[in-house]
Protein backbone atom coordinates (compact mmCIF):
# COMPACT_ATOMS: atom_id res chain seq x y z
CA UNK A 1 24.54 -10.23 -24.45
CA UNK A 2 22.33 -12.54 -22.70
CA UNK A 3 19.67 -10.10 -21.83
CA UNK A 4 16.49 -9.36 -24.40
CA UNK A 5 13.90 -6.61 -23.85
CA UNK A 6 10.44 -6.11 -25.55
CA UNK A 7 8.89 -2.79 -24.59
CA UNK A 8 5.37 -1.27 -24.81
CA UNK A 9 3.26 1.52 -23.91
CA UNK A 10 0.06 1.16 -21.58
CA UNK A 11 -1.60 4.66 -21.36
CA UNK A 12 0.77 6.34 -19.06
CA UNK A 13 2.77 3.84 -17.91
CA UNK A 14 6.01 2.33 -20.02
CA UNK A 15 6.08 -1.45 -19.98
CA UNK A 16 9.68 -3.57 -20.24
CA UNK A 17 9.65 -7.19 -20.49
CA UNK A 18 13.17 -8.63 -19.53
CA UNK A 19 14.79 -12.17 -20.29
CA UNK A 20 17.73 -13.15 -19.34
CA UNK A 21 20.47 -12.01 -16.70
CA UNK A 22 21.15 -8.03 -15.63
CA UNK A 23 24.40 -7.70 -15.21
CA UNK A 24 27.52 -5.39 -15.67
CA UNK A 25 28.69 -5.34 -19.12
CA UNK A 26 26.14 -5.26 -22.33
CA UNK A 27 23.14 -6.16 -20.37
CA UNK A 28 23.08 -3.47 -18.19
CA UNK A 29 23.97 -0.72 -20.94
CA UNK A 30 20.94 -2.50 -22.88
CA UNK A 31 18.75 -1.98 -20.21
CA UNK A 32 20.17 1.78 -19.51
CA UNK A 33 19.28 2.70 -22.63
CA UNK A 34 15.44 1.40 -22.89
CA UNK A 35 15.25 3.62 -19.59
CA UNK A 36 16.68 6.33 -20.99
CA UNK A 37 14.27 5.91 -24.08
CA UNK A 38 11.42 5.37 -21.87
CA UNK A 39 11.91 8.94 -19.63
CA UNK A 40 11.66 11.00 -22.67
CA UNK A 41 8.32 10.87 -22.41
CA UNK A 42 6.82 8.63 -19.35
CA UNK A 43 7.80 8.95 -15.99
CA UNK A 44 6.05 5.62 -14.86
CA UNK A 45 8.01 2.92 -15.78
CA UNK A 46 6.76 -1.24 -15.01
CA UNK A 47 9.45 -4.00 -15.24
CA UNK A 48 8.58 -7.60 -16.00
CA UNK A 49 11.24 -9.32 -13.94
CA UNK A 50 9.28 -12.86 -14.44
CA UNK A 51 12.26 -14.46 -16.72
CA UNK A 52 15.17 -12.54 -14.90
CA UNK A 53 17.53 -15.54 -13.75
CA UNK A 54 20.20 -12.83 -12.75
CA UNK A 55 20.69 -9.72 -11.34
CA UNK A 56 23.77 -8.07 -10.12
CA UNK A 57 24.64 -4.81 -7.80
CA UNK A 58 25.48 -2.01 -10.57
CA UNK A 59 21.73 -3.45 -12.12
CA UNK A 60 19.82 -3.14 -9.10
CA UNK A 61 22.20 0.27 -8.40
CA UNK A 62 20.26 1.57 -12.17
CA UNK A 63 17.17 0.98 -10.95
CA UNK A 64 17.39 2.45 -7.56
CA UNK A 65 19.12 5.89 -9.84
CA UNK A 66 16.21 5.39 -12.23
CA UNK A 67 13.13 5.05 -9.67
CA UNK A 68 14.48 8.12 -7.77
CA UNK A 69 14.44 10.39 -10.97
CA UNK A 70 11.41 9.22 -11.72
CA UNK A 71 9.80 9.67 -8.04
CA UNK A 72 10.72 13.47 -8.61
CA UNK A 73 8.69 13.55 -11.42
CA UNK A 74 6.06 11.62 -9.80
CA UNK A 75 5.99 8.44 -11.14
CA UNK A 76 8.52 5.65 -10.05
CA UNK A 77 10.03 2.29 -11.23
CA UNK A 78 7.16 -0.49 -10.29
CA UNK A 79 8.27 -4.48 -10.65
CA UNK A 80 5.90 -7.19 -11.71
CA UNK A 81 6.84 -10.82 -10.87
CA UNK A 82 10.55 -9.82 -9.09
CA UNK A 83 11.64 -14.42 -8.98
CA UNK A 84 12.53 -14.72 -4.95
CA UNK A 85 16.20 -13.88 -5.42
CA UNK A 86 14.34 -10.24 -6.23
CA UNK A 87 12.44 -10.54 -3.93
CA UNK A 88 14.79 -11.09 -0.88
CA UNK A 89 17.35 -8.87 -2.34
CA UNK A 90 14.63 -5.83 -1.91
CA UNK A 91 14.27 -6.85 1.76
CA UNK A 92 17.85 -6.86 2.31
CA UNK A 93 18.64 -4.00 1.46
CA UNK A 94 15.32 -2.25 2.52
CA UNK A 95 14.48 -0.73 -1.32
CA UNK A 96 11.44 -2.66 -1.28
CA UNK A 97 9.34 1.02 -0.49
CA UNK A 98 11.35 2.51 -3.35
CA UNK A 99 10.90 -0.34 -6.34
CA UNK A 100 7.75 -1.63 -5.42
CA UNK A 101 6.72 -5.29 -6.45
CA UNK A 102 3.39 -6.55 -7.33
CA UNK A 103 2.84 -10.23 -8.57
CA UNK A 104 1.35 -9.62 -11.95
CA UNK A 105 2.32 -6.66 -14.85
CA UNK A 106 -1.16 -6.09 -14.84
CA UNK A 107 -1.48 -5.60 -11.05
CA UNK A 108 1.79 -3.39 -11.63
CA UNK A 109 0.44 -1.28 -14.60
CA UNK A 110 -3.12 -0.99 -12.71
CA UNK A 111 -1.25 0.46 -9.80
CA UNK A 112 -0.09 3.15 -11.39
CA UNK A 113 -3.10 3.99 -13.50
CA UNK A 114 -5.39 4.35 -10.47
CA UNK A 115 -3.14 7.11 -9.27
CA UNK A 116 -4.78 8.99 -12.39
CA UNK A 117 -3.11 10.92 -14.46
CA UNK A 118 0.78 12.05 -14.49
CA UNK A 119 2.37 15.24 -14.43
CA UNK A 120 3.21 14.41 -17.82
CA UNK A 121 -0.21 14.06 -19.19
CA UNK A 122 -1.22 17.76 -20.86
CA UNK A 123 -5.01 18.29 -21.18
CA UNK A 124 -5.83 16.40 -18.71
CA UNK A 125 -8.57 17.77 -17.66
CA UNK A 126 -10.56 17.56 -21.46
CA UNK A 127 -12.43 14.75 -22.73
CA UNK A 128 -11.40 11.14 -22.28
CA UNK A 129 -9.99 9.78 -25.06
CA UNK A 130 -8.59 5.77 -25.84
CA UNK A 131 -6.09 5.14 -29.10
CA UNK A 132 -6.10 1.29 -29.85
CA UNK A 133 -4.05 0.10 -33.19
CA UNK A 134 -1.15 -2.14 -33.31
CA UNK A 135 1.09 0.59 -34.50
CA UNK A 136 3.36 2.35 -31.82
CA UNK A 137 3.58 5.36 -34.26
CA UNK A 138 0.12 5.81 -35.61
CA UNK A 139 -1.09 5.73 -31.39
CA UNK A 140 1.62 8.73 -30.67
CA UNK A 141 0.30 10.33 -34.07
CA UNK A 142 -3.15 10.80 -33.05
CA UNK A 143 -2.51 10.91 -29.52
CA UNK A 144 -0.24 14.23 -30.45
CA UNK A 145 -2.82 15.45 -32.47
CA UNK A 146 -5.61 15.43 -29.64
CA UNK A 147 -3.93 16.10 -26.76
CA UNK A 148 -2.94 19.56 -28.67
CA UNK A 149 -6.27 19.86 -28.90
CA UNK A 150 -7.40 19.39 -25.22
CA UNK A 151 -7.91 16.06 -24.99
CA UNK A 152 -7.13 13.46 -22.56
CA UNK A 153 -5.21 10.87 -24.29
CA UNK A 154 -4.41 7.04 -23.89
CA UNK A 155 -2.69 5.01 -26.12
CA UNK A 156 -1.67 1.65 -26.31
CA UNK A 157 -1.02 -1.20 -29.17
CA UNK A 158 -2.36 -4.42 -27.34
CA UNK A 159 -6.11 -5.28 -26.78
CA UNK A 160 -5.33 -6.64 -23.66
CA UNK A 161 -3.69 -3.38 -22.20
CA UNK A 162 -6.54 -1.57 -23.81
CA UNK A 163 -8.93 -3.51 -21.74
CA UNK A 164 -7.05 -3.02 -18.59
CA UNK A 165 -6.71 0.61 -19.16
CA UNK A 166 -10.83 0.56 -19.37
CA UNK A 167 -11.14 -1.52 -16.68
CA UNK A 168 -9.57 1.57 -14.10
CA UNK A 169 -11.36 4.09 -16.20
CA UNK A 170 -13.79 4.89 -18.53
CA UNK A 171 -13.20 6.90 -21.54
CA UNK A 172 -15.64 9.68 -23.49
CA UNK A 173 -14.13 8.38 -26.69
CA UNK A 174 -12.64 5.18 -28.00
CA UNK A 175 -10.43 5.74 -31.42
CA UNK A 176 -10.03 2.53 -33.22
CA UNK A 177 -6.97 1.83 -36.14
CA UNK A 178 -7.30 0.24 -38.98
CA UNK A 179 -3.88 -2.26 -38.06
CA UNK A 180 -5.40 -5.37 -36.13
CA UNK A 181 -4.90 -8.22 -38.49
CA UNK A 182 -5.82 -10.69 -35.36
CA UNK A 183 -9.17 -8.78 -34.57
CA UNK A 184 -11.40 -6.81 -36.61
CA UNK A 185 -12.28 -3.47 -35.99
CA UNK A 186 -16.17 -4.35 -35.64
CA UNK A 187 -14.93 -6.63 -32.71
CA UNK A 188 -12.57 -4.58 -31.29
CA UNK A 189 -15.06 -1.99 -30.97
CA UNK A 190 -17.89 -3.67 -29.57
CA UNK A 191 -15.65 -5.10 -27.02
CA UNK A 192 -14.29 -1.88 -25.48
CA UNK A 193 -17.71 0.06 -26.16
CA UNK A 194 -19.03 -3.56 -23.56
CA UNK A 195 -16.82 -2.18 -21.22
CA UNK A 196 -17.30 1.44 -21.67
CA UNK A 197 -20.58 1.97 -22.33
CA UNK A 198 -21.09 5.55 -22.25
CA UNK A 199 -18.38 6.15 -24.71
CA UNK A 200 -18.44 6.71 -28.47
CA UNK A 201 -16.78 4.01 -30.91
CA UNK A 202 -15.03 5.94 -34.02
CA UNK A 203 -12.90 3.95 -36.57
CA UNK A 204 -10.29 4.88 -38.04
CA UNK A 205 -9.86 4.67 -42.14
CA UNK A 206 -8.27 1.64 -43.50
CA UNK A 207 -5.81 3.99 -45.59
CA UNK A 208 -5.51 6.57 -42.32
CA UNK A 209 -1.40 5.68 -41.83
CA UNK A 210 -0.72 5.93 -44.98
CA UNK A 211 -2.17 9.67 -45.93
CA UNK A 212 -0.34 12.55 -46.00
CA UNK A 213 -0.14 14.08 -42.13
CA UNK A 214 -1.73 17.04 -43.00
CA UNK A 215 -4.89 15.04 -44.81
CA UNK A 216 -4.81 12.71 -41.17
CA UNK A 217 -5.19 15.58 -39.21
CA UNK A 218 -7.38 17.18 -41.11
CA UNK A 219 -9.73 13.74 -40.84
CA UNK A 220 -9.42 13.12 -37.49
CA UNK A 221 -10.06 16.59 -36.16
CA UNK A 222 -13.16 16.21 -38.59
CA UNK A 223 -14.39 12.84 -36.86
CA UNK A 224 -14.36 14.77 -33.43
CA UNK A 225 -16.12 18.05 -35.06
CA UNK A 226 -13.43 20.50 -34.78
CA UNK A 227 -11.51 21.98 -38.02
CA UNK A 228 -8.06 23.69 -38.51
């Protein structure tokens, strides 16, 4: 299978990075499935075509099926950097209104986040809330726990999506992990509170993953005041 995908979550919006070639066979399957992973819970999906070399008629047929489902639940399939072959293939055949292309994954991922908030987002309408850590499941852990509580939740494991996700909007709370070996949390903090400044910083503890979930919940419900 000449085909690799790396996959992340930016708030609302599901990012997939794709190398390689998108054809019938392996690659397409692999690329089915990451879809099929990512719908489960997001409905906006942003593919990073940069280092696509190929892409054949039952791919582009998947992501024509895929944007559609996801139009009806009011997101869509957004690409960032389509290489011209893409490009002229979406003129061709006219999808370019249906996959939409932007030249960057950040001008991609922004595009959806200034639409607001999904259909998908519950509590949308409590307090701002933004989840940074490097671990996928500790973000969808707390996130869980808040939006339950009537919060409105972003999550996302890179600093740089976290600053692009403050950049569209600012946040009434920003919840820091205790996973980012590159940064510390003292930085990480004071950069996000730089670029929302009306927002309070809370860290999380350095042994927070690895409590019991009942003794996490109970802490984190405590840092925001409310109790079980």
């Amino acid at each position: 299978m000449l085909l690799s995908l790396k996959s992340r979550f930016v708030g609302n919006v599901y990012v997939v990075e794709c190398v390689g070639r998108v054809v019938l066979g392996a690659e397409v399957k692999a690329l089915e499935a990451e879809l099929a992973t990512a719908e489960r819970e997001f409905s906006r999906i942003v593919l990073n075509l940069s280092e696509v070399n190929r892409l054949d008629s039952i791919a582009m047929g998947l992501l024509v099926r895929y944007a559609e489902r996801m139009e009806k639940r009011g997101g869509g399939v957004r690409l960032a950097a389509p290489p011209q072959f893409v490009t002229n293939l979406l003129n061709m055949t006219k999808l370019s209104g249906l996959l939409q292309s932007f030249p960057t994954e950040e001008e991609a991922i922004v595009s959806f986040l200034k639409q607001g908030p999904g259909q998908q987002t519950p509590g949308k309408s409590g307090p701002r809330v933004l989840v940074f850590d490097e671990s996928a499941d500790l973000c969808v852990f707390v996130r869980t726990v808040l939006v339950a509580h009537g919060f409105n939740v972003r999550s996302t494991c890179l600093f740089r999506d976290a600053k692009i996700l403050l950049g569209v909007d600012g946040v009434d709370y920003i919840v820091v992990g205790p996973s980012t070996p590159q940064l510390s949390a003292e930085t990480v903090v004071t950069t996000l509170t730089t670029l929302s400044p009306k927002a309070k910083p809370m860290k999380l503890d350095a042994d927070f993953k690895i409590r019991d979930a009942r003794e996490a919940t109970d802490a984190l419900l405590q840092m925001f005041g409310l109790s079980q």
